[in-house]
Protein backbone atom coordinates (compact mmCIF):
# COMPACT_ATOMS: atom_id res chain seq x y z
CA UNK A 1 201.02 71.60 137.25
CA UNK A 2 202.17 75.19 138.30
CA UNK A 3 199.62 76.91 140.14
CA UNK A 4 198.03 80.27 138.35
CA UNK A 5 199.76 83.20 140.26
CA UNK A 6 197.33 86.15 140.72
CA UNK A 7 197.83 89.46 139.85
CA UNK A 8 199.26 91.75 142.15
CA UNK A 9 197.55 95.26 142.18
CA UNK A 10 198.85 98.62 143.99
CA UNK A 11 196.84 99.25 147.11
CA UNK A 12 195.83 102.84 147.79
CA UNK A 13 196.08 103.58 151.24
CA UNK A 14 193.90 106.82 151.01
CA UNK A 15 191.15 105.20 148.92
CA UNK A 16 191.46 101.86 150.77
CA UNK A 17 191.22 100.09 147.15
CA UNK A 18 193.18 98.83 145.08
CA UNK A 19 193.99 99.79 141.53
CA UNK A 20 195.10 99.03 138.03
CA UNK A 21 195.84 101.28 135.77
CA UNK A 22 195.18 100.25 131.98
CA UNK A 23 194.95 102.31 128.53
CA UNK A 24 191.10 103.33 127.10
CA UNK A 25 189.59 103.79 123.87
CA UNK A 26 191.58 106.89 123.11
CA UNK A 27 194.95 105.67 124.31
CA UNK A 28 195.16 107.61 127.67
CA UNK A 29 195.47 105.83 131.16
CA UNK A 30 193.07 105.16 133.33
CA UNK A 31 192.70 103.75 136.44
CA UNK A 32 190.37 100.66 137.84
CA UNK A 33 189.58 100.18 141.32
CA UNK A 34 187.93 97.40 143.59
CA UNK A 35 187.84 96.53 147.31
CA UNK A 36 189.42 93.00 146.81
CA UNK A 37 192.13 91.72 143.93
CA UNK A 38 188.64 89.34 142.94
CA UNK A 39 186.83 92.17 142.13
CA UNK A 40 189.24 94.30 141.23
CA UNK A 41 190.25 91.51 138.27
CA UNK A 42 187.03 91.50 137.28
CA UNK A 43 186.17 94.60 136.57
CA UNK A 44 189.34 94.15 134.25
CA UNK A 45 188.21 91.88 132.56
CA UNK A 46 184.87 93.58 131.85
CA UNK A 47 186.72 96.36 130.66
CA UNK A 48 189.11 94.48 128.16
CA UNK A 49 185.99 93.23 126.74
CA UNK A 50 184.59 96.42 126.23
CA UNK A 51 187.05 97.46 124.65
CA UNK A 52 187.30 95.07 122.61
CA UNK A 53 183.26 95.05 121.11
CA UNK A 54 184.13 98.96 120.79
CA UNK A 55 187.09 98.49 118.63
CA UNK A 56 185.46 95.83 116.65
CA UNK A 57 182.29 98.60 116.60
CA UNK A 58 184.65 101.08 115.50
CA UNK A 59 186.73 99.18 112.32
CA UNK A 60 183.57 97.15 111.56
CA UNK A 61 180.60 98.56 112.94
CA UNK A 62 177.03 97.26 112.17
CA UNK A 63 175.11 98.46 109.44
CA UNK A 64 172.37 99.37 112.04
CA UNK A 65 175.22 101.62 114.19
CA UNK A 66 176.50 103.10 111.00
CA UNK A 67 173.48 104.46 109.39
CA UNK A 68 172.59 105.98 112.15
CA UNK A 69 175.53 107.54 112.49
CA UNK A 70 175.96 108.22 108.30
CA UNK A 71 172.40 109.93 108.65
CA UNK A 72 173.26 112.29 111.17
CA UNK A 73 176.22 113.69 109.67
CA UNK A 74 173.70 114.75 106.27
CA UNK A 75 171.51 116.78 108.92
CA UNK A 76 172.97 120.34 108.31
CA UNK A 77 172.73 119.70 104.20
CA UNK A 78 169.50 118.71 104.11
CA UNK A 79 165.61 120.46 104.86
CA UNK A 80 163.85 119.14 107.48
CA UNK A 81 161.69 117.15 105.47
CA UNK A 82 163.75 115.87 103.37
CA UNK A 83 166.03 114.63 106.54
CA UNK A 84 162.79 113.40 108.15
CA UNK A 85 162.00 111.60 104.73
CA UNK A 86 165.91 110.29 104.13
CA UNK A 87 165.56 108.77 108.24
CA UNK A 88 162.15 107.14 107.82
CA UNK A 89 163.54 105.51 104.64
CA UNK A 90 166.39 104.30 106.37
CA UNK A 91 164.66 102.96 109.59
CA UNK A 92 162.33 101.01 107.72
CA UNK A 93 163.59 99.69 104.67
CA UNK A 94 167.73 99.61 104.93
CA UNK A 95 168.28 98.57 109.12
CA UNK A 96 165.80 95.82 109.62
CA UNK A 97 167.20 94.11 106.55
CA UNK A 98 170.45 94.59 107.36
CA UNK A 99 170.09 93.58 111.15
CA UNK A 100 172.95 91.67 112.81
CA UNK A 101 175.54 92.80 109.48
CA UNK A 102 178.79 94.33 110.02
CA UNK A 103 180.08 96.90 107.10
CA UNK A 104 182.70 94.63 105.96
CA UNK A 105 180.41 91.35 105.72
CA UNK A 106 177.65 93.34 103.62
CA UNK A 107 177.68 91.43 99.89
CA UNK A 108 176.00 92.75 96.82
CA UNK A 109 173.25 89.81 97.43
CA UNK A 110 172.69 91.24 100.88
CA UNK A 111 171.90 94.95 99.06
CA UNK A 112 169.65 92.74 96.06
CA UNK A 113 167.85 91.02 99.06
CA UNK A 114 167.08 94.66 100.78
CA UNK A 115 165.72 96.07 97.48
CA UNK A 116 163.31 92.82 97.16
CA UNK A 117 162.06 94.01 100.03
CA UNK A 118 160.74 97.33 98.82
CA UNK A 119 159.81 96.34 95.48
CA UNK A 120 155.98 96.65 96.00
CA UNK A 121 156.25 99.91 97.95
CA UNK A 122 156.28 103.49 95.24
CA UNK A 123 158.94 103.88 92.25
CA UNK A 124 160.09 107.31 94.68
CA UNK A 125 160.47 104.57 97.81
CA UNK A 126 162.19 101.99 95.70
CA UNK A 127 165.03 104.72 94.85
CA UNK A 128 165.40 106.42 97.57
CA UNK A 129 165.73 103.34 99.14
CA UNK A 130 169.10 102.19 97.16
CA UNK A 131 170.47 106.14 96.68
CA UNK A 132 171.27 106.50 100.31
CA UNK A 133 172.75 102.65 100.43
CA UNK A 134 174.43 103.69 98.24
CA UNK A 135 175.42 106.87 99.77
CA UNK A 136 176.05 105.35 102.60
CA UNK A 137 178.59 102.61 101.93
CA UNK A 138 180.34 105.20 99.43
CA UNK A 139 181.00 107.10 102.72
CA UNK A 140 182.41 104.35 104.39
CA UNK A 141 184.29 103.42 101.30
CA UNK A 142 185.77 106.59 101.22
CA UNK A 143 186.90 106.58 104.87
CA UNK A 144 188.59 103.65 104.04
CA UNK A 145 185.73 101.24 106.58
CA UNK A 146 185.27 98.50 103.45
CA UNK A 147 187.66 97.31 101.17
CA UNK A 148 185.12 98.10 98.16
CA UNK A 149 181.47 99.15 97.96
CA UNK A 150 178.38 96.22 97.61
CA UNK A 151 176.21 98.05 96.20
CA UNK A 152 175.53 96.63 92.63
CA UNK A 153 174.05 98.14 89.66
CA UNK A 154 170.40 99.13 90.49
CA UNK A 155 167.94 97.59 88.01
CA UNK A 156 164.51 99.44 87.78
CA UNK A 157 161.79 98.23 90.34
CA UNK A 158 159.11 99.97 92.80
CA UNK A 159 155.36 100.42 91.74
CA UNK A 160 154.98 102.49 89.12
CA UNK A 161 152.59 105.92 90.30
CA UNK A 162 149.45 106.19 89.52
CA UNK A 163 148.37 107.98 86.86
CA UNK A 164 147.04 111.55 88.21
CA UNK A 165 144.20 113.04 85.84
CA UNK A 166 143.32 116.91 86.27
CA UNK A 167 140.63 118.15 86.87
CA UNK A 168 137.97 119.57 84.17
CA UNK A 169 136.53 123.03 84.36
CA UNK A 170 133.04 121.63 85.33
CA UNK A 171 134.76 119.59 88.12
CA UNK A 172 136.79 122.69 89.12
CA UNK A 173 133.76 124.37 89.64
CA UNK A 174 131.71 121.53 91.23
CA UNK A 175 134.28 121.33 94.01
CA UNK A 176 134.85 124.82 94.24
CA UNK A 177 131.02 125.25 94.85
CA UNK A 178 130.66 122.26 97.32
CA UNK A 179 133.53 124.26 99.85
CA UNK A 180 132.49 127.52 99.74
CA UNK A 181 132.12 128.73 103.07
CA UNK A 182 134.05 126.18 104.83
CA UNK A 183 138.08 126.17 105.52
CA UNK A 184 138.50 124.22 102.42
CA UNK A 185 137.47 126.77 100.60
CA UNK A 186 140.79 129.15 100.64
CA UNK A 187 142.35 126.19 100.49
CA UNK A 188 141.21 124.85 97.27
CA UNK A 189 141.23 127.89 95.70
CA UNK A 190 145.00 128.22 96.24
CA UNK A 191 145.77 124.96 94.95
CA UNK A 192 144.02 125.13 91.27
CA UNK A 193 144.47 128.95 90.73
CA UNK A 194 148.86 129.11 91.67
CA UNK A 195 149.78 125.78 92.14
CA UNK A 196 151.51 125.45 95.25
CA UNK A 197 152.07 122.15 96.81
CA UNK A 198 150.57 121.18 100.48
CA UNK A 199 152.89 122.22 102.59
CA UNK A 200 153.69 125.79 100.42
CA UNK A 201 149.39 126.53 100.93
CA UNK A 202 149.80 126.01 105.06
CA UNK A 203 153.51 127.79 105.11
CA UNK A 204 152.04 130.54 103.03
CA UNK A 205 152.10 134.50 105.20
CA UNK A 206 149.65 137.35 104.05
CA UNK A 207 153.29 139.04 104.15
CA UNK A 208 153.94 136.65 101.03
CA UNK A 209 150.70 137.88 99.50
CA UNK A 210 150.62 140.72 96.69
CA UNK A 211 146.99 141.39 96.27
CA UNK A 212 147.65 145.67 94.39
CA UNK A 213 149.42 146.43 91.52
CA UNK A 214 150.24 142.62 89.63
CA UNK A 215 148.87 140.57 92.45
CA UNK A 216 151.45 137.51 93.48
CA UNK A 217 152.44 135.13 95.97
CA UNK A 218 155.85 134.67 96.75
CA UNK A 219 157.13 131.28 97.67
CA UNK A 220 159.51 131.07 100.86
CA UNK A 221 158.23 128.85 102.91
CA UNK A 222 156.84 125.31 103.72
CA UNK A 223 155.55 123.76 106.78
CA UNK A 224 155.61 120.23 106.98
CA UNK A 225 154.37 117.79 109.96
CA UNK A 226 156.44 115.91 112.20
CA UNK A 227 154.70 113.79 114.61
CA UNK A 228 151.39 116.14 114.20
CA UNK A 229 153.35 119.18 114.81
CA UNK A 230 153.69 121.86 112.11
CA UNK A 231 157.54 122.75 111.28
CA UNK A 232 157.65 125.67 109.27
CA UNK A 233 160.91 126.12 107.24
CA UNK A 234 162.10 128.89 104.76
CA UNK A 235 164.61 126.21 103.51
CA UNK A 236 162.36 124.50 100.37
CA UNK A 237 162.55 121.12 99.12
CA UNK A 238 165.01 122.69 95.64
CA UNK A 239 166.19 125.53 94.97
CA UNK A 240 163.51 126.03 92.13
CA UNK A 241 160.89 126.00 94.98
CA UNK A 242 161.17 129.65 95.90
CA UNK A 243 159.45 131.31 93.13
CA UNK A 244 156.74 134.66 92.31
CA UNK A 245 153.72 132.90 91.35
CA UNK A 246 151.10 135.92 89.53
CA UNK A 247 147.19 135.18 90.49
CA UNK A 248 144.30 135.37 88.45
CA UNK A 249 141.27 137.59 89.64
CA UNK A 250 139.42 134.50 90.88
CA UNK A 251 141.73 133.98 93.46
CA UNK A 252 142.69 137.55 94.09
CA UNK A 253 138.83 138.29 94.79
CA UNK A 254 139.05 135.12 97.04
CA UNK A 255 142.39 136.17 99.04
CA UNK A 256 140.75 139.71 99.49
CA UNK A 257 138.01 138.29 101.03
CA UNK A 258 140.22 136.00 103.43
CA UNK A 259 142.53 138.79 104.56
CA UNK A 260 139.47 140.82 105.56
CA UNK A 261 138.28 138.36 108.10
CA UNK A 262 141.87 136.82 108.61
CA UNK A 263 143.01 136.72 112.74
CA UNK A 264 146.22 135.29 111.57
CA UNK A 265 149.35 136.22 109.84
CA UNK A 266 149.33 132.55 108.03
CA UNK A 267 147.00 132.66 105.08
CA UNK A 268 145.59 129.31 106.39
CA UNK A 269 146.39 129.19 110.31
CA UNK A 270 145.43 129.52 113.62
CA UNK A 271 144.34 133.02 115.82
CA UNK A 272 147.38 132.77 117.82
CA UNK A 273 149.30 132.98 114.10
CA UNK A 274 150.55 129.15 114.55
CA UNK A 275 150.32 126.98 111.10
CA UNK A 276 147.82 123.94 111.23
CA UNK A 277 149.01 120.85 113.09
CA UNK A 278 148.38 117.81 110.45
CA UNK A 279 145.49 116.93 112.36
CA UNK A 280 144.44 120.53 111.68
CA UNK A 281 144.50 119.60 108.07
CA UNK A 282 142.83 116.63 108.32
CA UNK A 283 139.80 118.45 109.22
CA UNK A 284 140.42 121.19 106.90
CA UNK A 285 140.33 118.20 103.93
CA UNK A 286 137.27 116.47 105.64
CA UNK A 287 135.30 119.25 103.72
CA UNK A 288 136.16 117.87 100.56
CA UNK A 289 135.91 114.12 101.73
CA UNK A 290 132.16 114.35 103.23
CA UNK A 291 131.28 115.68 100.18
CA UNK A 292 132.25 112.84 98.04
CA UNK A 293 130.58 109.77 97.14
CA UNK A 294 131.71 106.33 97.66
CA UNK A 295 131.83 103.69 100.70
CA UNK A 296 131.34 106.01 104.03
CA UNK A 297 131.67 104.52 107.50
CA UNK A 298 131.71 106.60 111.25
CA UNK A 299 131.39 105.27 114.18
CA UNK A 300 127.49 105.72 116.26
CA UNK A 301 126.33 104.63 119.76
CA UNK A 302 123.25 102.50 120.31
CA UNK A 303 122.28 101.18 123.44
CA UNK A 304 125.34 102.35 125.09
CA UNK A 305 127.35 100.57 122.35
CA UNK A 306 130.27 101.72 119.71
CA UNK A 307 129.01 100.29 116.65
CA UNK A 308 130.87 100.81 113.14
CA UNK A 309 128.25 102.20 110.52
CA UNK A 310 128.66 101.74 106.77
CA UNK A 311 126.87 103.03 103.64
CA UNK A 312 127.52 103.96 100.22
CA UNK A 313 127.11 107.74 99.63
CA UNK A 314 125.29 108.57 96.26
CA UNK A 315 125.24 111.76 94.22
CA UNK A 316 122.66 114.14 95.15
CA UNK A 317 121.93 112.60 98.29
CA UNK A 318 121.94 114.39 101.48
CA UNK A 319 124.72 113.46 104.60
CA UNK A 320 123.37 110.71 107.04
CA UNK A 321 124.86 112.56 110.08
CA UNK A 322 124.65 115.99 108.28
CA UNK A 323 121.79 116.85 106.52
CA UNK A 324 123.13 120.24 105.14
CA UNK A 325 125.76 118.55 103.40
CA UNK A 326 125.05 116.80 99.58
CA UNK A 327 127.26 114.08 98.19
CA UNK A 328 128.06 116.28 94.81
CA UNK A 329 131.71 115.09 94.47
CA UNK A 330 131.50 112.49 91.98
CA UNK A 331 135.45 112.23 90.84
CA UNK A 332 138.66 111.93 93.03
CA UNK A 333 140.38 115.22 94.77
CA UNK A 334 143.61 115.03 96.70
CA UNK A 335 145.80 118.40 97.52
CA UNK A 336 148.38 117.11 95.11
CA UNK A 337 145.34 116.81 91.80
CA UNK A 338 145.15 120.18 92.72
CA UNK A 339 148.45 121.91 91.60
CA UNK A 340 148.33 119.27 88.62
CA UNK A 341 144.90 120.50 87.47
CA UNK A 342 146.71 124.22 87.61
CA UNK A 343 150.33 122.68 85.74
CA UNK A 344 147.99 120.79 83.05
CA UNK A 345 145.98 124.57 82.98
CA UNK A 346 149.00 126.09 81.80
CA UNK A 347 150.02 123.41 79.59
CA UNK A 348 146.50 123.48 77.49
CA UNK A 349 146.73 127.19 77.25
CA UNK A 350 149.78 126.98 75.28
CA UNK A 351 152.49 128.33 78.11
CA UNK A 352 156.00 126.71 77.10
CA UNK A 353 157.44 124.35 79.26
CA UNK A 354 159.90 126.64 80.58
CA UNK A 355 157.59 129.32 82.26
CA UNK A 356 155.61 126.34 83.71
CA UNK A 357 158.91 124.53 85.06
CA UNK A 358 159.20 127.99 86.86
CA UNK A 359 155.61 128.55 87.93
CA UNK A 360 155.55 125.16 89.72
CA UNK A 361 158.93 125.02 91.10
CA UNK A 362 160.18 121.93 89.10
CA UNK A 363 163.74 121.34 89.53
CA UNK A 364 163.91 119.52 86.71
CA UNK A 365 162.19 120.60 83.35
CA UNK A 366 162.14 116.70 82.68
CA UNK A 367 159.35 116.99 85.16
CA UNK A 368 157.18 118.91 83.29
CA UNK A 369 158.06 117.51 80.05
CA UNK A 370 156.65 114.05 81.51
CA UNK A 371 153.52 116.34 82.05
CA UNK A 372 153.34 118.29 78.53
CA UNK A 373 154.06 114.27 76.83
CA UNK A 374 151.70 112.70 78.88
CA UNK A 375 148.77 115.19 77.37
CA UNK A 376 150.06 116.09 74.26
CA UNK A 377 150.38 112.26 73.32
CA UNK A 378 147.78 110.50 74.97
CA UNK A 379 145.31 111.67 72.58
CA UNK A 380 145.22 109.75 69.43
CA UNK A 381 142.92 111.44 67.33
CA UNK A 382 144.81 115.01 67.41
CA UNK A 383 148.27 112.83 66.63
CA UNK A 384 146.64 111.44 63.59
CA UNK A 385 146.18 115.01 61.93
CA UNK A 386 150.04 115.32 62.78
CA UNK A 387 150.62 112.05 61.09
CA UNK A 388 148.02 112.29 58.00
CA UNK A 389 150.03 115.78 57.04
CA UNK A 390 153.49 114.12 57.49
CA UNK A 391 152.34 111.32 55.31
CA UNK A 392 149.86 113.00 53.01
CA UNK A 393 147.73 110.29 50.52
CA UNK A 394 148.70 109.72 46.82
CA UNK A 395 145.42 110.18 45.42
């Protein structure tokens, strides 16, 4: 058996190494270098191998590799939210099912085994989920990465949401009386009397504010929380977002009264004029929650000890831990029942479904159809009057 001759490498008298020179990932040469043929050999081989995974990465990278890399291309189209939203969505729902695939193995049962896994999670998650798969491996399609695109068909799936109900003028009021003089207050008010969604209330400027002549807010802004810190944006969620919203006097009377005492050029905001940090908010909404009945728990000391206390908090009782606060929130409040109460306002009053589309910054004026149906239709005894005079009796 002939013996295995060993490479012969150039010695380099200055460097007192020896060296290889080999083509890299772009095609140009470079050059290797050891203190003994062993070594030098390999670090050769190390390289070729390198090389190798990186082609392989780079005509069939892994699903994990690729989204992160399809993601970050879509960061100059999209808000900040939105790209926030579109990465979450992709770090929990598409990569850990896909862990371990290459582009070109992906089959449409491997896309029908990731939806499975969000079908319990929200109708919105359960889309979103499959529109940037689908986004996704259309990209690669079109860059000529896969022969053809797995995605199949989507069929319908995710939880459907849960049916929001607005507010009545005696609850409006109720909650309206239990957060007057607290940061909720402004807050609230905002919400039922113009409509504008969270993060329009905390992005919202007095400079925005049009309290002479026909008072009006002017939509530009949004601040939205990313890791507990406030990101303020003037780039909204659609282009129907930015939007002059006119104020009744109830809420004019109640901005007036803000901007007197205001230390801040946010409407809601902080004395150094910095928006609320989420955790910010969370106390700002604890004003409506300690008000409310239901199961309570907090957390007290005795004898030195962190003990968890529960109770149920009834209507018309007095706060454990606060006794100038009363449990008179008998019905559920969350920033978004807000800006429905104010949509479903308009709705009752007999606005058409094009000036509301506007006043709420639908995109869509399916949106607010859904709304109008949902109210007009969901009372059967008014649709029977519609029906008796379509169908009148014989006798």
């Amino acid at each position: 058996m002939a013996r295995q001759r060993k490479p012969r490498y150039e010695y380099v008298e200055s460097k007192q190494l020896f060296r290889k020179r080999v083509k890299g990932r772009n095609g140009t040469w470079i050059s290797l270098y050891g203190k003994t043929p062993d070594e030098l050999t390999s670090k050769i081989e190390e390289f070729v191998e390198d090389l190798r995974v990186f082609n392989d990465n780079r005509e069939n990278p892994l699903v994990t590799d690729y989204a992160d890399y399809w993601i970050a291309l879509q960061e100059g189209h999209l808000t900040y939210g939105a790209f926030e939203d579109y990465k979450s969505i992709i770090n929990r729902h598409i990569k850990p099912p896909m862990k371990g695939l290459r582009m070109r193995d992906v089959l449409p049962d491997d896309i029908t085994r990731m939806m499975k896994g969000v079908t319990n999670f929200s109708k919105s998650v359960h889309d979103k989920t499959y529109m940037l798969a689908k986004q996704m491996f259309t990209n690669a399609y079109d860059n000529k990465l896969i022969a053809e695109n797995p995605c199949p068909k989507m069929h319908a799936g995710g939880r459907d949401p849960v049916e929001r109900q607005a507010l009545t003028n005696e609850q409006m009021d109720t909650l309206i009386e239990a957060v007057k003089g607290t940061r909720a207050y402004v807050f609230c008010m905002i919400g039922l009397y113009s409509g504008l969604r969270r993060e329009e209330i905390l992005g919202l400027k007095w400079d925005c504010v049009q309290l002479t002549g026909t008072p009006s807010i002017l939509v530009k802004r949004a601040c939205r929380f990313v890791h507990n810190r406030p990101v303020v944006e003037e780039r909204l969620k659609t282009k129907a977002s930015k939007r002059v919203i006119p104020i009744p006097p109830q809420l004019v009377q109640c901005l007036q009264e803000a901007k007197a005492s205001s230390k801040s050029c946010y409407v809601i905001g902080n004395e150094d004029n910095t928006p609320y940090t989420e955790t910010q908010f969370r106390g700002l909404w604890d004003y409506v929650r300690n008000r409310t009945v239901g199961n309570k728990s907090y957390y007290r000391y005795r004898n030195g000890k962190k003990e968890l206390y529960s109770f149920e908090a009834k209507l018309g009782e007095q706060a454990q831990n606060n006794p100038k606060v009363k449990y008179t929130i008998d019905f559920k409040v969350t920033p978004h029942i807000l800006r429905h109460t104010y949509i479903t306002n308009l709705l009752l009053s007999g606005a058409d479904v094009k000036t509301v589309q506007y006043l709420a910054g639908h995109e869509r004026a399916s949106i607010t159809l859904d709304i109008y149906t949902h109210l007009v239709y969901n009372k059967p005894e008014e649709l029977m009057e519609k029906v008796q005079r379509a169908f009148p009796s014989s006798e």
